[in-house]
C-alpha atoms as a PDB file:
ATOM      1  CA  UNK A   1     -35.666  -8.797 -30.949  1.00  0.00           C
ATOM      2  CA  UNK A   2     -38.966  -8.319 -28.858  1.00  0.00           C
ATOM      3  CA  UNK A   3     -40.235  -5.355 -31.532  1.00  0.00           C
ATOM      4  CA  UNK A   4     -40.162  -7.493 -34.126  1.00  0.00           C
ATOM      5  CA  UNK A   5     -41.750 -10.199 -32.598  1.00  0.00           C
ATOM      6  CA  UNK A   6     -44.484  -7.936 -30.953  1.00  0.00           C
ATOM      7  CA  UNK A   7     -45.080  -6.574 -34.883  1.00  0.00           C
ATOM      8  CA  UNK A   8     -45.337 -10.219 -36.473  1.00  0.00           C
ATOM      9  CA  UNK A   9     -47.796 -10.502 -33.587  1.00  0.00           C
ATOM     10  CA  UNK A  10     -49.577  -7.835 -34.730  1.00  0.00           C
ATOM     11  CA  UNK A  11     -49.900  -8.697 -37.997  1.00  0.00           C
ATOM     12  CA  UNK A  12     -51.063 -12.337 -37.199  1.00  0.00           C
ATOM     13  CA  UNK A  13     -53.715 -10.857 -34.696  1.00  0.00           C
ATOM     14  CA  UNK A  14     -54.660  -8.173 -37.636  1.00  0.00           C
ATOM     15  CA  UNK A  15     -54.802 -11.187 -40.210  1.00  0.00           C
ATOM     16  CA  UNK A  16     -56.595 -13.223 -38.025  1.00  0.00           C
ATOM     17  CA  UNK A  17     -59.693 -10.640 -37.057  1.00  0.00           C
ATOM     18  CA  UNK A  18     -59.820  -9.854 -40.913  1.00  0.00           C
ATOM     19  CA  UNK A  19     -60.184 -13.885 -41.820  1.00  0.00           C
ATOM     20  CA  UNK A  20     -63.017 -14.352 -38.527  1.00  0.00           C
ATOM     21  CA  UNK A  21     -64.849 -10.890 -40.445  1.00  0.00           C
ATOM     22  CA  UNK A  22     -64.186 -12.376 -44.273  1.00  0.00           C
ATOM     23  CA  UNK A  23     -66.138 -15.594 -42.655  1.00  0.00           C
ATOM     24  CA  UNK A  24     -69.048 -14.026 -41.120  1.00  0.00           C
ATOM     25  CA  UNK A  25     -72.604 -14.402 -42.094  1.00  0.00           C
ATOM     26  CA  UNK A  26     -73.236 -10.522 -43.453  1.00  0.00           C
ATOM     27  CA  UNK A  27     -76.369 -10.743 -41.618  1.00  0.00           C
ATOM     28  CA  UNK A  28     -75.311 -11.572 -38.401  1.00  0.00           C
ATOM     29  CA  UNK A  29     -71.420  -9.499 -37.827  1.00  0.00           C
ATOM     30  CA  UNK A  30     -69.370 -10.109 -34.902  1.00  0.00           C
ATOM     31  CA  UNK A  31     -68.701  -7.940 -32.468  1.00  0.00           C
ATOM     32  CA  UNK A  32     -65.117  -6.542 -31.541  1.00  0.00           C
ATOM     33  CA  UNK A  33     -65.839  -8.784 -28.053  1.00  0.00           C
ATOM     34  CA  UNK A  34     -67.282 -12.206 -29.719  1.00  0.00           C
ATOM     35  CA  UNK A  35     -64.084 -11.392 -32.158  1.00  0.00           C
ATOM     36  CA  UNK A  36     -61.686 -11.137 -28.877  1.00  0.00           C
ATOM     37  CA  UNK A  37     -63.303 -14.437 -27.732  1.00  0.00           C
ATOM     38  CA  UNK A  38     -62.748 -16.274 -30.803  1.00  0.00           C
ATOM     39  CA  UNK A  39     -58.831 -15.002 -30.736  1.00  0.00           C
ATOM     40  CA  UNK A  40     -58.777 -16.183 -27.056  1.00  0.00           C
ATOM     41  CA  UNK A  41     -59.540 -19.642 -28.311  1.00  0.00           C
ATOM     42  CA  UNK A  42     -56.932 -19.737 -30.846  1.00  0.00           C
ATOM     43  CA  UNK A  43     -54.438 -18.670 -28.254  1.00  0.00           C
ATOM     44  CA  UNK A  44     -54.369 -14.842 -28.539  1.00  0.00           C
ATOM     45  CA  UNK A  45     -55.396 -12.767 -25.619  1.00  0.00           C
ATOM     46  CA  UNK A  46     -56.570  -9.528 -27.247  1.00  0.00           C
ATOM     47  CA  UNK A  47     -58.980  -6.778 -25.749  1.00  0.00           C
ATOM     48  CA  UNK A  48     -61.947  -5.937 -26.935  1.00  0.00           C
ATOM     49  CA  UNK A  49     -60.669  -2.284 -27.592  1.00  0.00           C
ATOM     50  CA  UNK A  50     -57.562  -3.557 -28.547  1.00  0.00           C
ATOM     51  CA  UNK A  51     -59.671  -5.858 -31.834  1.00  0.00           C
ATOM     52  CA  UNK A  52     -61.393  -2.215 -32.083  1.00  0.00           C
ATOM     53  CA  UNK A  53     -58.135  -0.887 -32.962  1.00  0.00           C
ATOM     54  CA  UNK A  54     -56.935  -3.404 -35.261  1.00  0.00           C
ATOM     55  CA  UNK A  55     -60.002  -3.229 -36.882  1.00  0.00           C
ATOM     56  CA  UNK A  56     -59.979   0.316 -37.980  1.00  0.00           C
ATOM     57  CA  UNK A  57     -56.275  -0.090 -39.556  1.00  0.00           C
ATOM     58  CA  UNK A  58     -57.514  -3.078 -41.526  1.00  0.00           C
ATOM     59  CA  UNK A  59     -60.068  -0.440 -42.634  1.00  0.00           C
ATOM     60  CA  UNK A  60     -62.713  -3.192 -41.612  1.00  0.00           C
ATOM     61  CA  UNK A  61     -66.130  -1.524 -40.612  1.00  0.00           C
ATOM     62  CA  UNK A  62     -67.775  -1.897 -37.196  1.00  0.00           C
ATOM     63  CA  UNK A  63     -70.548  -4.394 -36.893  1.00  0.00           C
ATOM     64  CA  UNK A  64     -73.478  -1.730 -37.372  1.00  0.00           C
ATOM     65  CA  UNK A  65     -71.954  -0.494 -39.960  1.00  0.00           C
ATOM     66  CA  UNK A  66     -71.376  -3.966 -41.800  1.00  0.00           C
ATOM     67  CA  UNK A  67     -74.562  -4.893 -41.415  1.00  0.00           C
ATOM     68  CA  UNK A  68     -75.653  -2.006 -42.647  1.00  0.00           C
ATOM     69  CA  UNK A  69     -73.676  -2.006 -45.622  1.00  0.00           C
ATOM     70  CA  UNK A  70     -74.881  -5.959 -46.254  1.00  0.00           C
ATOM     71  CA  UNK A  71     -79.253  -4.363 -45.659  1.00  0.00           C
ATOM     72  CA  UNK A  72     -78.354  -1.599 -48.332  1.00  0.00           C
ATOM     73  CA  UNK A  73     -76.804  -3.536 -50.959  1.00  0.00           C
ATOM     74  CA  UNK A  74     -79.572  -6.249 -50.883  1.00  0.00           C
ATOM     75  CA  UNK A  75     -81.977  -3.473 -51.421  1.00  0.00           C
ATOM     76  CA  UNK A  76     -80.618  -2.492 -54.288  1.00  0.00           C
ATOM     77  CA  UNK A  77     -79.757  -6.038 -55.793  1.00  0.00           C
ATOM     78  CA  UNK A  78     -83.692  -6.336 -54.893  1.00  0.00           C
END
């Protein structure tokens, strides 16, 4: 049916923005647009709100907060 097909979607989009964040240089994140972008090119049109979204329920920070996250733990592995 269309549901389930829309939810396997989903879950391949979800997957997908969690592998493009797992690769990321910590220094450097990529925003919910570049993210969108990169999707784009592997055949998924997704909005930039719409990555947003996905994002959160992966529990996957935002890209200040990442890079945030990366700043603080190398000053205290300094």
């Amino acid at each position: 049916s269309e549901d389930s097909e829309e939810g396997i979607s989903a879950r391949a989009i979800r997957l997908k923005i969690k592998e493009i964040v797992d690769a990321e240089d910590p220094q450097k994140p990529i925003s919910d647009a570049q993210i969108s972008k990169l999707l784009e090119t592997s055949g998924y049109r997704v909005a930039r709100r719409t990555v947003a979204k996905y994002r959160d329920l992966e529990n996957i920070k935002s890209t200040s907060q990442r890079k945030r996250a990366f700043q603080l733990n190398q000053l205290v592995h300094s």
